[in-house]
N, C-alpha and C. Protein backbone atom coordinates (compact mmCIF):
# COMPACT_ATOMS: atom_id res chain seq x y z
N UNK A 1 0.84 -1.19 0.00
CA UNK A 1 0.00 0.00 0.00
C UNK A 1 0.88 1.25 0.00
N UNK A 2 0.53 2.44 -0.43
CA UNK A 2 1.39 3.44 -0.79
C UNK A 2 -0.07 4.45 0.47
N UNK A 3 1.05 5.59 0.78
CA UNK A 3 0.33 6.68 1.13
C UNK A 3 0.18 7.91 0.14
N UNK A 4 -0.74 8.31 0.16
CA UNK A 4 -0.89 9.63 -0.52
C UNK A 4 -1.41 11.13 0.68
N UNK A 5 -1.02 12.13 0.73
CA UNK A 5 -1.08 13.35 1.14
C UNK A 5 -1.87 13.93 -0.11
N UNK A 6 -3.23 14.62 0.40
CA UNK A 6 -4.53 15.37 -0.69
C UNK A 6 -4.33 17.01 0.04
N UNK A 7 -4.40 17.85 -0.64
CA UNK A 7 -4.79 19.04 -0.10
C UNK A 7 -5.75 19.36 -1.22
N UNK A 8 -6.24 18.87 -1.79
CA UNK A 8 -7.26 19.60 -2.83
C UNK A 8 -8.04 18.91 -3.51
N UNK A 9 -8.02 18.84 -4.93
CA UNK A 9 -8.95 17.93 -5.39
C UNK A 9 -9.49 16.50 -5.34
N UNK A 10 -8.52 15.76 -4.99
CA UNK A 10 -8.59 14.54 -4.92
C UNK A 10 -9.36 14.25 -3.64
N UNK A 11 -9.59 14.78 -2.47
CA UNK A 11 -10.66 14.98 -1.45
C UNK A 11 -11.79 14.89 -1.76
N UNK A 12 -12.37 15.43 -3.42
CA UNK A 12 -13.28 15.25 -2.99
C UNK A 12 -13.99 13.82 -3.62
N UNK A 13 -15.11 13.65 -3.22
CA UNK A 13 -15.82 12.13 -3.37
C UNK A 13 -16.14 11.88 -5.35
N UNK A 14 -16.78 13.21 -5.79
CA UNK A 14 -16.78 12.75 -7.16
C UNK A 14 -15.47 12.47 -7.65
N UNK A 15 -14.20 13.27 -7.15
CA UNK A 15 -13.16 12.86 -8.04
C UNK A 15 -12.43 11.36 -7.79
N UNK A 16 -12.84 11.36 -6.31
CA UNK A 16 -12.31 9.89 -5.75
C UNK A 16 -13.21 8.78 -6.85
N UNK A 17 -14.45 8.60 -6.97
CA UNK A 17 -15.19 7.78 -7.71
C UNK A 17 -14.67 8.07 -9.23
N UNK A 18 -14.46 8.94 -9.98
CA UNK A 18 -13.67 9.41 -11.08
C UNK A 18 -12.32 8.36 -11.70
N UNK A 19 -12.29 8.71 -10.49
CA UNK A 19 -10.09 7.87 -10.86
C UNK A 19 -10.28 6.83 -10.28
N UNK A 20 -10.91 6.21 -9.05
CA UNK A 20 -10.80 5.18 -8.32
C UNK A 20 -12.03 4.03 -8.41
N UNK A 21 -13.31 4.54 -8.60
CA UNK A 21 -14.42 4.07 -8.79
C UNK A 21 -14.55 3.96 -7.53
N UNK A 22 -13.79 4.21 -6.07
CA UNK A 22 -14.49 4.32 -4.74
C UNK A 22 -13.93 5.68 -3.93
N UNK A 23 -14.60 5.06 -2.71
CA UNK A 23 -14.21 6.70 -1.87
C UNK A 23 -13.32 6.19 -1.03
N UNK A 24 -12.69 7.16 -0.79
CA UNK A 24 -11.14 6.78 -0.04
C UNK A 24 -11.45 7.46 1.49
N UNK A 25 -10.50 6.95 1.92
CA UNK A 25 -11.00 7.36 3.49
C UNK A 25 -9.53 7.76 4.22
N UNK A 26 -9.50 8.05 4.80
CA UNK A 26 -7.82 8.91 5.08
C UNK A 26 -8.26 9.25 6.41
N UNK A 27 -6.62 9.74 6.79
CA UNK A 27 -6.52 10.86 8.06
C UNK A 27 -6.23 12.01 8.05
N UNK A 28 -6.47 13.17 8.87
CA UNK A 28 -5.47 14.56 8.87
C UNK A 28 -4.10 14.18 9.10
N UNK A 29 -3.37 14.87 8.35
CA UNK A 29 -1.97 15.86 8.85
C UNK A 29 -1.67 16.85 8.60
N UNK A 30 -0.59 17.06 8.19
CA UNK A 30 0.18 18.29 8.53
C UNK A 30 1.38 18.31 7.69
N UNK A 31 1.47 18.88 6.16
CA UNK A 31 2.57 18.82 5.64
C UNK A 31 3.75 20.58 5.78
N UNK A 32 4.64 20.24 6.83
CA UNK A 32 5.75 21.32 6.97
C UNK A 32 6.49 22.14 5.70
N UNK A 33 6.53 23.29 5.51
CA UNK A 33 7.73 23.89 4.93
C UNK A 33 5.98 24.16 3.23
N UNK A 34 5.83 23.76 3.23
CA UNK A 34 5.09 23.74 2.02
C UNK A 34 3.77 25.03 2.46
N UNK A 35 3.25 26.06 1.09
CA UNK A 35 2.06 26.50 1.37
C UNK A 35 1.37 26.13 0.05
N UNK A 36 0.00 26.82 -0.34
CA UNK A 36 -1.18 26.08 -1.14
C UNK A 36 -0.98 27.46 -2.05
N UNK A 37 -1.34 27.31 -2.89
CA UNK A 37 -1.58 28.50 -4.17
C UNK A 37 -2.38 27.63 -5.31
N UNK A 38 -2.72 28.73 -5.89
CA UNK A 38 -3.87 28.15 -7.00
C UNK A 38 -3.09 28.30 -8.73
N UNK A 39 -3.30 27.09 -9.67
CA UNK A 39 -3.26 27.35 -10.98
C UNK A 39 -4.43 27.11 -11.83
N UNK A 40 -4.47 27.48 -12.71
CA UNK A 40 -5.42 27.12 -13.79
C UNK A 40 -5.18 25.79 -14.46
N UNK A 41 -6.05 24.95 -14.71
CA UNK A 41 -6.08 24.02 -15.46
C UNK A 41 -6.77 24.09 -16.71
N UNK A 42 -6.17 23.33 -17.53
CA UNK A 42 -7.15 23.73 -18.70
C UNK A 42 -6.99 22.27 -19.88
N UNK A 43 -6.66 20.93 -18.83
CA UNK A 43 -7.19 19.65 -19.03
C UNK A 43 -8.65 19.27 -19.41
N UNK A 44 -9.31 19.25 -20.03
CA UNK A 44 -10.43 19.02 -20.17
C UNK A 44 -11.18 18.05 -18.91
N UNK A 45 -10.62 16.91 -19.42
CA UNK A 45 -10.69 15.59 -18.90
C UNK A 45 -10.86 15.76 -17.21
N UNK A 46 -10.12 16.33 -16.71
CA UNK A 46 -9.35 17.00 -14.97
C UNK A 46 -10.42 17.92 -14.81
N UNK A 47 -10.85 18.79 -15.78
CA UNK A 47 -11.88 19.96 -15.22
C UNK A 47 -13.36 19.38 -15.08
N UNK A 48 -13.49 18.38 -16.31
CA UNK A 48 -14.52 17.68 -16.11
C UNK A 48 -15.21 16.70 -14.62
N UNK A 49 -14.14 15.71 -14.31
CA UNK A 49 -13.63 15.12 -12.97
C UNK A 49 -13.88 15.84 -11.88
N UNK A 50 -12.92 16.83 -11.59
CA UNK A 50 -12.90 18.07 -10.18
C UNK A 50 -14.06 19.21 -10.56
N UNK A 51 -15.06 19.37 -11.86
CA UNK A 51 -15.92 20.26 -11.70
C UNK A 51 -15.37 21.42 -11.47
N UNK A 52 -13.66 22.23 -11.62
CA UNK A 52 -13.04 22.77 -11.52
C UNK A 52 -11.81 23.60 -12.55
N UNK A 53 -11.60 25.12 -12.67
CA UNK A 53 -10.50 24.91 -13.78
C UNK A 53 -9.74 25.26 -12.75
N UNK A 54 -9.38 26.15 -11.51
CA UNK A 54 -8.63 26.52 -10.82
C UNK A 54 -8.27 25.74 -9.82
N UNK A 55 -6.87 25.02 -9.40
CA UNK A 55 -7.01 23.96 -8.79
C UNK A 55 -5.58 24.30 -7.73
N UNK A 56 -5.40 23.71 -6.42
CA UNK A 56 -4.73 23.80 -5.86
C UNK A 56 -3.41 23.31 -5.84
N UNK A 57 -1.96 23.94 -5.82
CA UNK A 57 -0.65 23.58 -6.16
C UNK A 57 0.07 23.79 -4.84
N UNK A 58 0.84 22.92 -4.55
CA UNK A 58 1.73 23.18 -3.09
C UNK A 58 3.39 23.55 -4.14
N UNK A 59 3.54 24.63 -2.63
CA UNK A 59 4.86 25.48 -3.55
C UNK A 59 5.77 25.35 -2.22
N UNK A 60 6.56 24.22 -2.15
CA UNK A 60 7.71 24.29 -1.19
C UNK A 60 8.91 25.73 -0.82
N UNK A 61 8.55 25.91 0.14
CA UNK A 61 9.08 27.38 0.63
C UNK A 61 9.92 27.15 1.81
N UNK A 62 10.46 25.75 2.55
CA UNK A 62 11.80 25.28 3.20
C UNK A 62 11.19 26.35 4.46
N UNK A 63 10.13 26.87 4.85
CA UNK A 63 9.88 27.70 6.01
C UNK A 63 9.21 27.03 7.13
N UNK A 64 10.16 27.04 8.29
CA UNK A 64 9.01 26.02 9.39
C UNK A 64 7.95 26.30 9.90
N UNK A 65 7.62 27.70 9.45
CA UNK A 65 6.30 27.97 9.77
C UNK A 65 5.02 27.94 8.73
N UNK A 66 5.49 27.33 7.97
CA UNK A 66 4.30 27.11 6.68
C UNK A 66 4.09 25.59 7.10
N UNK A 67 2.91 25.42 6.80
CA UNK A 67 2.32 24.22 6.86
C UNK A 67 0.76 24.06 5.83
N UNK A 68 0.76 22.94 5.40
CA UNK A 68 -0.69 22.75 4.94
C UNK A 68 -1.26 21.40 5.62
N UNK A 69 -2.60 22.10 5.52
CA UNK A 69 -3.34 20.71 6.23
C UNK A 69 -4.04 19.64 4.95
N UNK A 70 -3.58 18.31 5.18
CA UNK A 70 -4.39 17.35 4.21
C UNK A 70 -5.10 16.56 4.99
N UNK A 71 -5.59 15.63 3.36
CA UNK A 71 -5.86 14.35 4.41
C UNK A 71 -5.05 12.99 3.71
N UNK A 72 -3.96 12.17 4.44
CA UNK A 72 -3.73 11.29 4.12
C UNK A 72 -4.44 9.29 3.62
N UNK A 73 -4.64 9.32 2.48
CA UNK A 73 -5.17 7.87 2.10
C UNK A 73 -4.15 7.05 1.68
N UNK A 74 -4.83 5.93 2.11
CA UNK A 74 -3.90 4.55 1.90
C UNK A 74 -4.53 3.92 0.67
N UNK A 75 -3.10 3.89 -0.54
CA UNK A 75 -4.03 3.18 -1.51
C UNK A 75 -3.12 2.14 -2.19
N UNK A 76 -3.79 1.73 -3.15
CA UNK A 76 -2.74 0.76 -3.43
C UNK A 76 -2.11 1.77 -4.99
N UNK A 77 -0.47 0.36 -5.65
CA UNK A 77 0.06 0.99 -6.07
C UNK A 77 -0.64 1.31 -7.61
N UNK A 78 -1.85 0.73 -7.87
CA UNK A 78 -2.48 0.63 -9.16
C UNK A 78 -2.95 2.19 -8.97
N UNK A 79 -3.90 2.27 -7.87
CA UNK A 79 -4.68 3.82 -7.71
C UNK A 79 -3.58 5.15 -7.56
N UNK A 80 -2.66 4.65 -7.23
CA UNK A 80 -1.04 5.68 -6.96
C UNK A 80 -1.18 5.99 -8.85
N UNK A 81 -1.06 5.12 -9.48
CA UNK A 81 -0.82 5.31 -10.96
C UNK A 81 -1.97 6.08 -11.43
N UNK A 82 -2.68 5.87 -11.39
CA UNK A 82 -4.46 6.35 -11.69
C UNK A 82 -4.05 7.80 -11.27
N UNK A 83 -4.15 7.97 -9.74
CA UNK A 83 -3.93 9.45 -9.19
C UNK A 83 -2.22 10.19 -10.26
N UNK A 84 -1.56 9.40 -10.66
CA UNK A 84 -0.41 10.59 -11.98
C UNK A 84 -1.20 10.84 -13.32
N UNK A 85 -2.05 9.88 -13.65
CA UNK A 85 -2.59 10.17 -14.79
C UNK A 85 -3.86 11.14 -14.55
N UNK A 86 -4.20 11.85 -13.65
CA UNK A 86 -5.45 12.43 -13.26
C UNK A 86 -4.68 14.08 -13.14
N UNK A 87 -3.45 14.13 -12.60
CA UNK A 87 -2.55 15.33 -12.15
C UNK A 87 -1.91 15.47 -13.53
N UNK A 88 -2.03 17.09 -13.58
CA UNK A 88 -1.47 17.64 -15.16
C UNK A 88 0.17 17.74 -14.77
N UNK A 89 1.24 17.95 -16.25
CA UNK A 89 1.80 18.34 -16.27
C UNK A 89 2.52 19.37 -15.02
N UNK A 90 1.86 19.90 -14.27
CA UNK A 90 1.90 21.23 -13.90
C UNK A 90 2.64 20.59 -12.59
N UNK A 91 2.05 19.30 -12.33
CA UNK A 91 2.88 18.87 -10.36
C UNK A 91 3.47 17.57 -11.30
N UNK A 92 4.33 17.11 -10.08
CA UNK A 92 5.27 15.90 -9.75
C UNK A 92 4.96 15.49 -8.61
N UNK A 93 5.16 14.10 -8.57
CA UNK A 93 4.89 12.95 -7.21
C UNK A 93 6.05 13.45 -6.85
N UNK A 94 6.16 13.86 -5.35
CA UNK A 94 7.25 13.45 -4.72
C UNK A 94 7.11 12.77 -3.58
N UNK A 95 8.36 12.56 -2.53
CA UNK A 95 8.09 11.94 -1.29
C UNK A 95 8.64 12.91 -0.43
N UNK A 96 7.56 13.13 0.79
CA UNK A 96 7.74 13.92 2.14
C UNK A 96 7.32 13.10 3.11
N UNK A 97 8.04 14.02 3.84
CA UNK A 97 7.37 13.64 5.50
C UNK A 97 6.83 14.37 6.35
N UNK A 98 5.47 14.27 6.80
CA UNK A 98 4.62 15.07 6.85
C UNK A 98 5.07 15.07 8.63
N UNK A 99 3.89 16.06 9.20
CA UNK A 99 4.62 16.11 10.64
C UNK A 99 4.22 15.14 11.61
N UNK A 100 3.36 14.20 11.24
CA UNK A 100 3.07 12.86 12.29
C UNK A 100 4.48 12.48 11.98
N UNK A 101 5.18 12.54 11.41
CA UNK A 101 6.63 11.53 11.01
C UNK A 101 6.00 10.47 9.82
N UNK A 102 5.03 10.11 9.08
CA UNK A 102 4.66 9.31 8.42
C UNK A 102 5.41 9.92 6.69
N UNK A 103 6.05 9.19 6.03
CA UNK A 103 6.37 9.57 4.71
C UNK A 103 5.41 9.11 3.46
N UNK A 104 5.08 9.98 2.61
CA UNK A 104 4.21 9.43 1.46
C UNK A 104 4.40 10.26 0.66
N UNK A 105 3.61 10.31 -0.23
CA UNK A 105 3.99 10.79 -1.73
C UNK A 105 2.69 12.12 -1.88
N UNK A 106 3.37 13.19 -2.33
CA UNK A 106 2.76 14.25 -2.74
C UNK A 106 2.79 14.74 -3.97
N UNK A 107 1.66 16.00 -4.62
CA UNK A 107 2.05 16.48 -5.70
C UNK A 107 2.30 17.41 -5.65
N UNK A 108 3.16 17.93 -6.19
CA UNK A 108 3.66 19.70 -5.81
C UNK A 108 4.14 20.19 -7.24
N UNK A 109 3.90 21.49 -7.31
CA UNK A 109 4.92 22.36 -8.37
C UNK A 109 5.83 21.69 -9.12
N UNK A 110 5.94 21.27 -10.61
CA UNK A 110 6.63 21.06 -10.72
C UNK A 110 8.04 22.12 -10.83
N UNK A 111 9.00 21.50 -10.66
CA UNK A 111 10.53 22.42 -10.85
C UNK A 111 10.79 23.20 -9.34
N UNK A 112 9.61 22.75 -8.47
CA UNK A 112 10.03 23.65 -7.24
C UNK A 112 11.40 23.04 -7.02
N UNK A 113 12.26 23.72 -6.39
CA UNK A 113 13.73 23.36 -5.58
C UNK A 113 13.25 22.47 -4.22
N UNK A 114 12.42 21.36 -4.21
CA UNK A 114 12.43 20.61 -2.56
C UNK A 114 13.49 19.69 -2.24
């Protein structure tokens, strides 16, 4: 099973049924050093899904007082694949560690310096 960290679209239930065909169920945390900013999308497919063109991007800023709140799901590595093909160009999977100490995979900015 892989973890995933959501701060945005993927939260919600149509997009979970979208990419996954179920609803995912997770916990809060707390991802450090990172804040939330918005881009435009203009995926068809993604705007259709999230009901959304403006969508949320985490922009690593190395500051210990930034934090965003998600919710972490446990999924497997098929739905990990599903969730890159759903995320534009615009982010990259990476791996953090959020502040429970738990490590999983996020999408952020691509080209940020993390």
């Amino acid at each position: 099973m892989e973890f995933l960290f959501s701060y945005g679209t993927l939260q919600q239930r149509n997009v979970q049924m979208a990419n996954f065909g179920r609803e995912l169920s997770g916990f809060r945390d707390f991802l450090p050093k990172y804040v939330v900013e918005e881009i435009n999308i203009i995926d068809e497919v993604v705007i259709r899904k999230s009901g959304k063109s403006v969508h949320p991007i985490l922009r690593f800023t190395g500051n210990t007082e930034d934090r965003v709140l998600g919710t972490v799901f446990e999924i497997t590595r098929k739905e990990l694949s599903q969730a890159d093909n759903y995320e534009t160009d615009q982010y990259q999977r990476i791996s953090a560690v959020l502040e429970s100490g738990r490590t999983c995979w996020i999408y952020a900015a691509k080209n940020d310096n993390t």
